[in-house]
Protein backbone atom coordinates (compact mmCIF):
# COMPACT_ATOMS: atom_id res chain seq x y z
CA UNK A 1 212.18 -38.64 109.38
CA UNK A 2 209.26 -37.20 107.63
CA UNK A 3 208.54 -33.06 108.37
CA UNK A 4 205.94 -31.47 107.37
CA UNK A 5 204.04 -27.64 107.58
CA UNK A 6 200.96 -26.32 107.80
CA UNK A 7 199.15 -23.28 108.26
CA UNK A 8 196.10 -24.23 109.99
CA UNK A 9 193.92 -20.65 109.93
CA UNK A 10 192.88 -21.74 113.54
CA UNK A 11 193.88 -24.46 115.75
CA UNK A 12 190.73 -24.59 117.40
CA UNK A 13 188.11 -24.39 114.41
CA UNK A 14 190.03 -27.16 112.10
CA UNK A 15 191.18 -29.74 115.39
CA UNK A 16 189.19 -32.47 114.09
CA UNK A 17 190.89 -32.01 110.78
CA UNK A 18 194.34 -31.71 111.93
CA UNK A 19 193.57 -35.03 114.12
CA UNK A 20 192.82 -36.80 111.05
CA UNK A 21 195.66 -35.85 108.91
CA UNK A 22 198.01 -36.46 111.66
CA UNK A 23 196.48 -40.04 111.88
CA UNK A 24 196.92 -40.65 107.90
CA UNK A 25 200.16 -38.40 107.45
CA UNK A 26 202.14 -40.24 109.91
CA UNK A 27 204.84 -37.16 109.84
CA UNK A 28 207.16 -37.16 112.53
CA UNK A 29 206.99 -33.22 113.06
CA UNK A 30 204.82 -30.65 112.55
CA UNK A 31 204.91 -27.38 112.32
CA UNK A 32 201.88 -25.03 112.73
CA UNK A 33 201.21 -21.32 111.63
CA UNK A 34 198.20 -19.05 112.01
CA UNK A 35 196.47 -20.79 115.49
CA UNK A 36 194.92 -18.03 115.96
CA UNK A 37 194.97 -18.88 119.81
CA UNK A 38 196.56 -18.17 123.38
CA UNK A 39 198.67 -20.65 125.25
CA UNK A 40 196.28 -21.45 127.27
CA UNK A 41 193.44 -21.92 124.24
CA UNK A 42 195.52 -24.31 122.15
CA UNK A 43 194.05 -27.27 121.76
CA UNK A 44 197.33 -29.40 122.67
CA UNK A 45 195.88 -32.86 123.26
CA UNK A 46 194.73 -33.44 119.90
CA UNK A 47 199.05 -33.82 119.61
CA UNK A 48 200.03 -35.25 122.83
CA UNK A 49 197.01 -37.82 122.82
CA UNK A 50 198.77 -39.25 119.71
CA UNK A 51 202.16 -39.51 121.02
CA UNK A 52 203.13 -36.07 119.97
CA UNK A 53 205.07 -33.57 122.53
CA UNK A 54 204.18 -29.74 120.89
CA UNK A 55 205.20 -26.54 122.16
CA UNK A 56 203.29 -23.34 120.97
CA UNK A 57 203.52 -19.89 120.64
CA UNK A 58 200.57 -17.42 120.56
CA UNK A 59 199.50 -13.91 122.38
CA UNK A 60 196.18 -13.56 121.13
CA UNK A 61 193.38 -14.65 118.36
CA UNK A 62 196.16 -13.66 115.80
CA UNK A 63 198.89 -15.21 114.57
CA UNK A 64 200.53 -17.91 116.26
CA UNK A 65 202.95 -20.75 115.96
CA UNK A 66 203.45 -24.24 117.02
CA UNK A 67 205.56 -26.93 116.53
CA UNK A 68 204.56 -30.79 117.51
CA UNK A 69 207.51 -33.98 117.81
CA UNK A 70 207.58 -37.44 118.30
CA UNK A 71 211.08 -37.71 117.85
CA UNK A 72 212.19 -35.06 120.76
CA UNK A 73 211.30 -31.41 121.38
CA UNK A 74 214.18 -30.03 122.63
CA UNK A 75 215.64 -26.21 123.08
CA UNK A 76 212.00 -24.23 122.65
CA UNK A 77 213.02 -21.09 121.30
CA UNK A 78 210.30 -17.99 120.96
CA UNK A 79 211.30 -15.73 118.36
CA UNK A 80 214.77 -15.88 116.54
CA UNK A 81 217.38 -13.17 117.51
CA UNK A 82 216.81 -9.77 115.94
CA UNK A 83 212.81 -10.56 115.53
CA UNK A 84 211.25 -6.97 115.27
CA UNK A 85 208.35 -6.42 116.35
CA UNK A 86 205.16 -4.47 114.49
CA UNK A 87 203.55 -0.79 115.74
CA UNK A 88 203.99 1.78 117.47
CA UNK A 89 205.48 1.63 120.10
CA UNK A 90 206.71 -1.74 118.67
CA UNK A 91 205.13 -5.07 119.64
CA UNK A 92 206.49 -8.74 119.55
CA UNK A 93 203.97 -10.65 117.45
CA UNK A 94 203.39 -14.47 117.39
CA UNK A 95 205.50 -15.53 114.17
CA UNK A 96 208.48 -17.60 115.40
CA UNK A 97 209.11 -20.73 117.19
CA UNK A 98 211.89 -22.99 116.99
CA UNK A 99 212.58 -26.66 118.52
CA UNK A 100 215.36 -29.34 118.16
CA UNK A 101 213.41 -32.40 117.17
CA UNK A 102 215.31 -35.19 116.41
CA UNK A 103 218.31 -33.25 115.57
CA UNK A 104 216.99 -31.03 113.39
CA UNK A 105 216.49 -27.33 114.44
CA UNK A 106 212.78 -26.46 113.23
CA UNK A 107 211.45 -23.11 113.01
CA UNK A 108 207.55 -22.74 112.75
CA UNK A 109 207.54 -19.23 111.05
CA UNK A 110 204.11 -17.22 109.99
CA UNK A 111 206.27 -14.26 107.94
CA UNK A 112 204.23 -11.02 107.57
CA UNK A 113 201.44 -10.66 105.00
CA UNK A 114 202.87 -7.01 104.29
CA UNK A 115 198.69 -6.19 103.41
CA UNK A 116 199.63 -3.68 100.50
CA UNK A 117 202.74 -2.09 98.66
CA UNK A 118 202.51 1.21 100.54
CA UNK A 119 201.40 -0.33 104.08
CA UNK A 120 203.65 0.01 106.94
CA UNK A 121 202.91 -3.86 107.40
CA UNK A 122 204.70 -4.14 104.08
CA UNK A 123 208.06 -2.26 104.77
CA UNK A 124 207.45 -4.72 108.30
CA UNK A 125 207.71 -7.84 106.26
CA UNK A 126 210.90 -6.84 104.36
CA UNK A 127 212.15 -5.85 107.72
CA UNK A 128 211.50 -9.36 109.37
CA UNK A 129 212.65 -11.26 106.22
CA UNK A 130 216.09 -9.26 106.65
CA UNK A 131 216.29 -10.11 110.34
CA UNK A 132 215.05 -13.71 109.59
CA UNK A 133 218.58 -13.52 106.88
CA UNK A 134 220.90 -12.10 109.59
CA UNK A 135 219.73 -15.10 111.81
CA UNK A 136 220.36 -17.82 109.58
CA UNK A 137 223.70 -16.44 108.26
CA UNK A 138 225.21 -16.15 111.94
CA UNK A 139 223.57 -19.81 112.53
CA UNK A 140 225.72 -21.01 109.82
CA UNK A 141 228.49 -19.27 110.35
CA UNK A 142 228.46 -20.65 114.14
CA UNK A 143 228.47 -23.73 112.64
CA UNK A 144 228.41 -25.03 108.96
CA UNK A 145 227.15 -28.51 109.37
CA UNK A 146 224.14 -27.29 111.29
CA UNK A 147 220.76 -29.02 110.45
CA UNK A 148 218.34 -26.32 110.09
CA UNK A 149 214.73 -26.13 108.38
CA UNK A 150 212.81 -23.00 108.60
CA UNK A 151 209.16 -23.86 107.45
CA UNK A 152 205.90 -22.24 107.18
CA UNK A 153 203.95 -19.66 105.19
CA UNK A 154 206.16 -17.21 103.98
CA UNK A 155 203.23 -15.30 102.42
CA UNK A 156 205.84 -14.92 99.19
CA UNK A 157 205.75 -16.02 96.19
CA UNK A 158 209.17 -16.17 94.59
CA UNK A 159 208.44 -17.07 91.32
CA UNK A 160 206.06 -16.00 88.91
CA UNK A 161 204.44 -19.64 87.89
CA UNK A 162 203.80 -19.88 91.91
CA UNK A 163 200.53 -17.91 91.21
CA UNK A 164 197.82 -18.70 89.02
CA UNK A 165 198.21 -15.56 86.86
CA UNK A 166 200.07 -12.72 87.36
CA UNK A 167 197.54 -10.35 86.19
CA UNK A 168 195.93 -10.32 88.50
CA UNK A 169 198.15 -9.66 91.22
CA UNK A 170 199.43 -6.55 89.31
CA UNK A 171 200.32 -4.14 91.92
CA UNK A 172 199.89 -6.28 95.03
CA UNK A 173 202.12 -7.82 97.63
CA UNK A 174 203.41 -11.24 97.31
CA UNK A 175 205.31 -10.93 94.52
CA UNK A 176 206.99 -7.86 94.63
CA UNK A 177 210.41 -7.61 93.50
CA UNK A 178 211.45 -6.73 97.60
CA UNK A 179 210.05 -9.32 98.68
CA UNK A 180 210.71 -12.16 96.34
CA UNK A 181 214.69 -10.72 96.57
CA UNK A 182 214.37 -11.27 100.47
CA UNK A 183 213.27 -14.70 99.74
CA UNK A 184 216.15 -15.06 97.17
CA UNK A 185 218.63 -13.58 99.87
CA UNK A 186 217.21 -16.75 102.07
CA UNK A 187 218.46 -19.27 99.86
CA UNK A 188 221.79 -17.11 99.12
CA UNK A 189 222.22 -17.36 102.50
CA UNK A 190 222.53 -21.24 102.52
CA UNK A 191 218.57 -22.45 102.90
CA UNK A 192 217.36 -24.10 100.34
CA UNK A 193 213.74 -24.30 98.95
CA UNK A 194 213.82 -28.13 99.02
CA UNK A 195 210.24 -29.13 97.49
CA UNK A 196 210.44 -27.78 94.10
CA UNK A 197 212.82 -30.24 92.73
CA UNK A 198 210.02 -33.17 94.10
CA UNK A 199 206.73 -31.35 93.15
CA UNK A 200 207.32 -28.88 90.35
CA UNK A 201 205.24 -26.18 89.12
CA UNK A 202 203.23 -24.45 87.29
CA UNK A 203 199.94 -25.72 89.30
CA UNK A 204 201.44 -26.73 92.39
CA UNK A 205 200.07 -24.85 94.79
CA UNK A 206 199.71 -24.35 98.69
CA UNK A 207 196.82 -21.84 99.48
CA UNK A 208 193.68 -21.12 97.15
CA UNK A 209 191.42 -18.13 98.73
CA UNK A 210 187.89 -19.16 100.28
CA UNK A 211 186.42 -16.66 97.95
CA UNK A 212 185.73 -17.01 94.11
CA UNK A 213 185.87 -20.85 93.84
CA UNK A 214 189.65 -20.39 93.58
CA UNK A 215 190.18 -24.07 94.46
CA UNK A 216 187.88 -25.55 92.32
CA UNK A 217 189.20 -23.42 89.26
CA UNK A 218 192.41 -24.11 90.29
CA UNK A 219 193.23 -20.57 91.59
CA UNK A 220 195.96 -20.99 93.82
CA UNK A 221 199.42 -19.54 95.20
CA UNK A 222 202.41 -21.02 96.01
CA UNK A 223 203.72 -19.56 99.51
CA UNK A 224 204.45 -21.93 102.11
CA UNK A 225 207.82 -24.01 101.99
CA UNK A 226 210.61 -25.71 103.60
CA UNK A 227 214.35 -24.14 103.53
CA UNK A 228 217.00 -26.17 104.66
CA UNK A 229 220.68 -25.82 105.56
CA UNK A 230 223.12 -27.38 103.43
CA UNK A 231 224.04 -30.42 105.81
CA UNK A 232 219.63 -31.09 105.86
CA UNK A 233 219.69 -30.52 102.54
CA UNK A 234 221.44 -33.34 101.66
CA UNK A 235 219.31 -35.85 103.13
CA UNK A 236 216.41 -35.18 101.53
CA UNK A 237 214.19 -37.94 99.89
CA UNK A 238 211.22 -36.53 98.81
CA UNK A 239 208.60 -33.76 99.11
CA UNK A 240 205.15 -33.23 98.01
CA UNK A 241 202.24 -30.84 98.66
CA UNK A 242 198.85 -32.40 100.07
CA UNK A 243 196.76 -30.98 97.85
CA UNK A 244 193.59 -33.47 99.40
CA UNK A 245 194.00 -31.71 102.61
CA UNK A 246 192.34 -28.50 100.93
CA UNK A 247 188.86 -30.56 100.32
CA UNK A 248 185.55 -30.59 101.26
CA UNK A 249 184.03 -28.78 104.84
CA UNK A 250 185.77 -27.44 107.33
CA UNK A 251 189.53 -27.18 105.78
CA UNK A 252 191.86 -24.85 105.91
CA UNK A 253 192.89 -22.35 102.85
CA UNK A 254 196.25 -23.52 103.05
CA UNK A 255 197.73 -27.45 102.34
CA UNK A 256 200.02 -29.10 104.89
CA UNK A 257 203.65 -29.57 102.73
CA UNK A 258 205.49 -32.68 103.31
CA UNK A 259 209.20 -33.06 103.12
CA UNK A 260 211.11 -36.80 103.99
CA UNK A 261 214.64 -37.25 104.66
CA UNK A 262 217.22 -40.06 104.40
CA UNK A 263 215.27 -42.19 101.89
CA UNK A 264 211.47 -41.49 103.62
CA UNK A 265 209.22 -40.05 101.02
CA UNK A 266 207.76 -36.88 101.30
CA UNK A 267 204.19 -37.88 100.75
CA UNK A 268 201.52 -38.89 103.08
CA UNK A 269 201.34 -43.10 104.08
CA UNK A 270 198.26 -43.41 102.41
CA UNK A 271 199.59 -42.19 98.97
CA UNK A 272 201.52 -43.72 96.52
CA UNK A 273 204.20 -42.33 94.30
CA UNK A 274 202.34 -41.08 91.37
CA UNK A 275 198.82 -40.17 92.67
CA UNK A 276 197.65 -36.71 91.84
């Protein structure tokens, strides 16, 4: 089984993209952050007309979350217990959805940005992170051998090669001592950040801004990954980052990440081990 995540930056304006790579990916699951799009505005049959079943999650042009199958979608799940929500009063956003597909409990999670060190959006993020922690530590206690992946942008960077220089993110959120120690409390927790060990760093990134030529000069961030559960840990194969995904017109500012389990590789079918 090959699983794979993506934030899209809108369903609706990259569907022809997201089409393609499906066709030339051939992952078995997909999960989907930032739609940017209602239920009812999700453009679903560019899954379903390829043999995909995909359940999605989204209250307005913000946020949202999706998660498509072709080997089951089972148990839907919006939001994981203890989710807060953002505001005042406080609001359930569009960050979490979860599905059993093909055994494997997948969560499709969009954490909060957290915008800037002294925002209330930032003390939000650590707040969700924690709640995120709780989850997954009374998931495993429940039940040790349970398959788990959460996926998605986490909008952290836990180490400091994940960013292209750390000058210039020198007061700024996504790599913050909080935050990266709420990451860290992730993988304490029992989920494991399973590309790295496939498709090190420094340079391997998954988002490079729109602005500034960032992707050209090789400007990038490392924030979106897969952490799995100590009995999905052990079956993975391989895992890379689709860094040709981030080309030319029309794509999104993040790359989908690929992870493959029980001998699959984690790479799209049209590349071979060893191509940049």
């Amino acid at each position: 089984m090959r699983i794979a995540t993506w934030n899209v930056n809108s369903a609706r304006a990259r569907v022809e993209r997201i089409g393609a790579w499906l066709d030339r990916s051939d992952v078995d699951v997909l999960a989907i952050q930032e739609t940017k799009a209602r239920d009812d505005q999700f453009p679903a049959s560019v899954f379903t007309e390829r043999g995909y079943e995909v359940a999605h999650h989204g209250l307005s042009q913000w946020n949202g979350v999706a998660i498509a199958s072709r080997v089951g979608l089972e148990d839907v799940r919006i939001g994981f217990p203890g989710q807060p929500g953002y505001g005042d009063p406080e609001e359930a956003e569009a960050r979490a959805i979860g599905a059993t597909c093909g055994g494997v409990q997948v969560w499709s999670l969009y954490v909060p940005n957290g915008r800037e060190i002294d925002h209330p959006h930032y003390a939000y993020k650590l707040r969700w992170l924690e709640a995120l922690r709780e989850a997954g530590t009374a998931a495993l206690a429940a039940d040790p051998d349970a398959q788990i992946a959460y996926v998605g942008d986490f909008n952290i960077a836990p180490q400091n090669d994940d960013v292209w220089d750390m000058a210039a993110f020198d007061g700024l959120t996504h790599v913050t001592e909080p935050e990266r120690e709420a990451f860290r409390a992730l993988v304490k927790a029992g989920f494991d950040e399973v590309v790295r060990d496939h498709a090190p760093g420094p340079g391997v990134y998954t988002y490079w801004d729109y602005k500034g030529l960032a992707f050209p000069k090789r400007r990038g961030m490392r924030i979106d990954f897969v952490l799995a559960s100590p009995a999905l840990r052990a079956r993975v194969s391989g895992a890379s980052v689709d860094r040709e995904e981030r080309k030319g017109k029309g794509a999104s500012d993040h790359a989908p990440v690929i992870v493959g389990f029980d001998g699959e590789e984690g790479l799209p079918r049209d590349k071979k081990e060893g191509e940049a």
